[in-house]
Each structure stands twice: as structure tokens, then as C-alpha cells.
N, C-alpha and C. Protein backbone atom coordinates (compact mmCIF):
# COMPACT_ATOMS: atom_id res chain seq x y z
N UNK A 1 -1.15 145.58 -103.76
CA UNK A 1 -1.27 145.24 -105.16
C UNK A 1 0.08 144.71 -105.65
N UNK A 2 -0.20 143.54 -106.48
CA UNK A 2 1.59 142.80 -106.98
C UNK A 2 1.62 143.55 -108.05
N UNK A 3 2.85 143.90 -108.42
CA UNK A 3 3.39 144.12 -109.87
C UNK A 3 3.36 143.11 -111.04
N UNK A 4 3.08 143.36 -111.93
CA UNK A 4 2.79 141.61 -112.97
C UNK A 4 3.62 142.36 -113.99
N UNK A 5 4.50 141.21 -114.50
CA UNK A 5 5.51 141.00 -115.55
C UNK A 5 5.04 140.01 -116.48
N UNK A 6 5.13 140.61 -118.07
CA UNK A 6 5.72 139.20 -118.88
C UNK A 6 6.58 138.90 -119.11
N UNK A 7 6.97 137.47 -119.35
CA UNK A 7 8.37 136.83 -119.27
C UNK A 7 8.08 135.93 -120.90
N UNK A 8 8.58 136.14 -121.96
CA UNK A 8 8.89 135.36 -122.99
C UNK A 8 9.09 134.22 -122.65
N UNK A 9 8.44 133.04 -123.61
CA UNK A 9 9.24 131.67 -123.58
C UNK A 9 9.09 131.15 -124.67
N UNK A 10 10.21 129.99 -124.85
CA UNK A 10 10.46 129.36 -126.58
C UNK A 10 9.60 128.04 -126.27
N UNK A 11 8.41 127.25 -126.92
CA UNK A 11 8.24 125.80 -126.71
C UNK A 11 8.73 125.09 -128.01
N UNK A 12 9.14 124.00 -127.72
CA UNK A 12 9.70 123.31 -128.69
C UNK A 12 9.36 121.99 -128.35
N UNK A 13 8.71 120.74 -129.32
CA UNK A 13 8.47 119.88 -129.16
C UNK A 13 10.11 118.52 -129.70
N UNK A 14 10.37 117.66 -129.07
CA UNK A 14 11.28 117.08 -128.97
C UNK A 14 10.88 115.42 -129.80
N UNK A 15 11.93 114.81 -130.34
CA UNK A 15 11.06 113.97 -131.59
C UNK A 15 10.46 112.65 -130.51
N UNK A 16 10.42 112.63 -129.28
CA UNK A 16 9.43 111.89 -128.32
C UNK A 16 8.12 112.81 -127.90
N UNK A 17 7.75 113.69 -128.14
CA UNK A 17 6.56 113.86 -128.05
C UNK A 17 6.95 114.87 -127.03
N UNK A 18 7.60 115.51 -126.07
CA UNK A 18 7.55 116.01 -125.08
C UNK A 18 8.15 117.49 -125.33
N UNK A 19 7.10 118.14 -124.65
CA UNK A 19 7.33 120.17 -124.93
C UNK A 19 8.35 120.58 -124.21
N UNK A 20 9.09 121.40 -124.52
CA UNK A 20 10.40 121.89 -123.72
C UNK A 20 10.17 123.36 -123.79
N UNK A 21 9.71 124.04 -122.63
CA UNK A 21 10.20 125.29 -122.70
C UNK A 21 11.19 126.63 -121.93
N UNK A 22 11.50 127.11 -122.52
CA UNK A 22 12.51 127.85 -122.23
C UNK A 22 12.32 129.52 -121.61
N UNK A 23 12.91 129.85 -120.92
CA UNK A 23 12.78 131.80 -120.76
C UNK A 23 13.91 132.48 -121.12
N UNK A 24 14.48 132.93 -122.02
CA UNK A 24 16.09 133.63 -122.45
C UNK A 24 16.36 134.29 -121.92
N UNK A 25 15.04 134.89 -120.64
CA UNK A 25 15.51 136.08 -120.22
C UNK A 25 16.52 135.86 -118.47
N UNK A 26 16.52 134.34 -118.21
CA UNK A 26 17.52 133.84 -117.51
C UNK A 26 18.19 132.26 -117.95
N UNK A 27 19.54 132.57 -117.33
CA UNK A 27 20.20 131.52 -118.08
C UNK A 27 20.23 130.26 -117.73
N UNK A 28 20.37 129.27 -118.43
CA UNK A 28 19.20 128.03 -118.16
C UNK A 28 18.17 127.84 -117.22
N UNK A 29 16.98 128.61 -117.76
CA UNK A 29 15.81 128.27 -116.91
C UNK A 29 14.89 128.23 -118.25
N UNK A 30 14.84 126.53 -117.77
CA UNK A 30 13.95 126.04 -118.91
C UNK A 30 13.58 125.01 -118.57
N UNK A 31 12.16 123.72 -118.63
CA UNK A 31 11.27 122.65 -118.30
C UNK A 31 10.58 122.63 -119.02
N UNK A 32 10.17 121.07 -118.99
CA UNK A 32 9.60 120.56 -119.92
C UNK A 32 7.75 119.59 -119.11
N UNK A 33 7.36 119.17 -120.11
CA UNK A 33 6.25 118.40 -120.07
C UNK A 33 5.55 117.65 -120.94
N UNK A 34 4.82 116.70 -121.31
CA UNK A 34 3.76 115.74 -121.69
C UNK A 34 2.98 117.05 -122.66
N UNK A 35 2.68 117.81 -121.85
CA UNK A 35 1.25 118.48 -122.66
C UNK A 35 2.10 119.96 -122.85
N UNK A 36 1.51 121.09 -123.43
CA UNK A 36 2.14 122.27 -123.74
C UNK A 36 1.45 123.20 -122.30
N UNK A 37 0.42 122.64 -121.83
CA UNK A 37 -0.04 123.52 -120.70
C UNK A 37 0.68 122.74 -119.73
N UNK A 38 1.25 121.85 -119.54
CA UNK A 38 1.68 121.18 -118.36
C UNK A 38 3.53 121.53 -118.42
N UNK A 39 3.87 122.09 -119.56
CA UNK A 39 5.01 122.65 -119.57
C UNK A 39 5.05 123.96 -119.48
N UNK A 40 3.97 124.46 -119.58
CA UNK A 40 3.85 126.41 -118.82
C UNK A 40 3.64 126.33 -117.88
N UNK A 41 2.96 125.48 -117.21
CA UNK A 41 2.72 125.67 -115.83
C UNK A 41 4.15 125.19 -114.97
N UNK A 42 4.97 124.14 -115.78
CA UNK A 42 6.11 123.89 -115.09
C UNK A 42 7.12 125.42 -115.05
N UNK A 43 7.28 125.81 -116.61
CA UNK A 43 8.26 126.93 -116.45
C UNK A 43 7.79 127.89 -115.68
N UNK A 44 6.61 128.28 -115.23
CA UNK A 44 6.28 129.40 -114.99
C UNK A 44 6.94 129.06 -113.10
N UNK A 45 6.33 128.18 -112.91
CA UNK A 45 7.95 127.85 -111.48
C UNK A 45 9.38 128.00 -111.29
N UNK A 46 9.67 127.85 -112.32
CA UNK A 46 10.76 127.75 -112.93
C UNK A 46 10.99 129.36 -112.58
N UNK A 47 10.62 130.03 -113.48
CA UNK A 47 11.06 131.63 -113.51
C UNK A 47 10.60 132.39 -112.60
N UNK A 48 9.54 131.79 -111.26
CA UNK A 48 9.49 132.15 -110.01
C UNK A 48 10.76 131.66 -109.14
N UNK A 49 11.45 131.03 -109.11
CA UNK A 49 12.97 130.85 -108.60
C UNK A 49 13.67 131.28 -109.24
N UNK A 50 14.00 131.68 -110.65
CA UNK A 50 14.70 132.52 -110.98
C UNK A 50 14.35 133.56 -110.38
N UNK A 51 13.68 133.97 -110.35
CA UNK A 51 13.66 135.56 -109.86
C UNK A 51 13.63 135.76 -108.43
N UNK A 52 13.63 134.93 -107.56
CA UNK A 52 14.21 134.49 -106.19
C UNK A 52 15.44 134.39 -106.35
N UNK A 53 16.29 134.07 -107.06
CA UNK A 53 17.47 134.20 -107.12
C UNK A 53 18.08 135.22 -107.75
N UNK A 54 17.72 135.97 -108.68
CA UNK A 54 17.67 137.15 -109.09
C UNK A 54 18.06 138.05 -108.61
N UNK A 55 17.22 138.13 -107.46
CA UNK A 55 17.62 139.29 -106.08
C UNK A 55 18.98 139.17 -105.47
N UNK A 56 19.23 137.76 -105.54
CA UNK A 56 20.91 137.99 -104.78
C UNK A 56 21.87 137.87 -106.01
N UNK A 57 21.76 137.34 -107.21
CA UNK A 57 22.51 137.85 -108.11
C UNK A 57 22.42 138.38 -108.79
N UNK A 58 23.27 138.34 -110.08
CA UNK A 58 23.57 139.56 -111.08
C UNK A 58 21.67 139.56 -111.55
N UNK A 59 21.33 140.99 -112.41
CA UNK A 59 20.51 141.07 -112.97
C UNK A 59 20.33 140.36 -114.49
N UNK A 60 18.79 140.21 -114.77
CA UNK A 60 18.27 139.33 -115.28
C UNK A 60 18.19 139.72 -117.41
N UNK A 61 18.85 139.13 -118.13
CA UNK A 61 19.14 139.55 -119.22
C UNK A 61 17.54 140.07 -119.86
N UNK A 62 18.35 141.09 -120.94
CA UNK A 62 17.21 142.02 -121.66
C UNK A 62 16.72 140.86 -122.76
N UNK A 63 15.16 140.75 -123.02
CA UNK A 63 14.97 139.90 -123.92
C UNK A 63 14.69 140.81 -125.42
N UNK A 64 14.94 140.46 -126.29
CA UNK A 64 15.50 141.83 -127.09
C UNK A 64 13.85 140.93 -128.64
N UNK A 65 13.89 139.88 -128.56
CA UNK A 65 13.57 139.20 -129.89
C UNK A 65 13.70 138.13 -130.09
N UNK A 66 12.95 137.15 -131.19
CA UNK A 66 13.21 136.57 -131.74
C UNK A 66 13.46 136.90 -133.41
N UNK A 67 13.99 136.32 -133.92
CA UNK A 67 14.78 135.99 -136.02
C UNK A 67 14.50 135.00 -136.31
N UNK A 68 14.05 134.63 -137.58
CA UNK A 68 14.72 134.05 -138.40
C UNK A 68 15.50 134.03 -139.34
N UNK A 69 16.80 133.09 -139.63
CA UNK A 69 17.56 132.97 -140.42
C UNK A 69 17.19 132.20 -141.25
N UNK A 70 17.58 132.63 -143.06
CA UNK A 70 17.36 131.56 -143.89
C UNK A 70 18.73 130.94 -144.49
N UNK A 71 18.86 130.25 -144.22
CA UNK A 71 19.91 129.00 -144.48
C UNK A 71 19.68 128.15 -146.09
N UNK A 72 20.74 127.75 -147.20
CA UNK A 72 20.23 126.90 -147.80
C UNK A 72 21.70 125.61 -147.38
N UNK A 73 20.23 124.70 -147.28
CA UNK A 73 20.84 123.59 -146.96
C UNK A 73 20.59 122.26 -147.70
């Protein structure tokens, strides 16, 4: 039986049309895509090599949250 983890991620659309998403819980591991499912399915590779790499280095940061700040601008 595998162990199953969730892993947080930020999507953010970019002013060309294209989804970017991110995992905070390693440091730059983040991909993008065309569609919002075609950019989960990219990160989610993404944070399967992170965590292949994981094992030989340092451990993998605590994801604590997201905030918002209100700003007047």
C-alpha cells in the first residue's frame, strides 16, 4: 500500500493566457500550461522529482498558509 500526501499549489494565470503553477512546499518547483488541468498534471511531475530529490537533500519546507494583505494603492 503507497502512502498518499497532499501537496498545496498556487495557479495563477499570466496576461497571455497561460496557468502557472506553483508548490511552496519546495523551492522553485513550479510549471506551467495552456489549460489549468494541463498545468496540474505538469506540476504534479514536477513535485514527483522534487521529492526524488528530497531524499538526498535537505528536507522539504512546512507549508504553513496562505493571507491576504490589504494594501491601499
Amino acid at each position: 500500500m503507497s502512502l498518499k500526501k497532499h501537496f498545496p499549489v498556487l495557479v495563477e494565470q499570466d496576461i497571455d493566457g497561460v496557468f502557472i503553477v506553483r508548490c511552496p512546499v519546495f523551492q522553485g518547483c513550479r510549471s506551467y500550461g495552456e489549460t489549468i488541468d494541463e498545468a496540474l498534471h505538469n506540476i504534479q511531475e514536477v513535485i514527483e522529482l522534487c521529492l526524488e530529490e528530497q531524499n538526498l537533500e535537505e528536507p522539504a519546507n512546512t507549508f504553513i498558509g496562505i493571507r491576504d494583505i490589504e494594501l491601499a494603492v
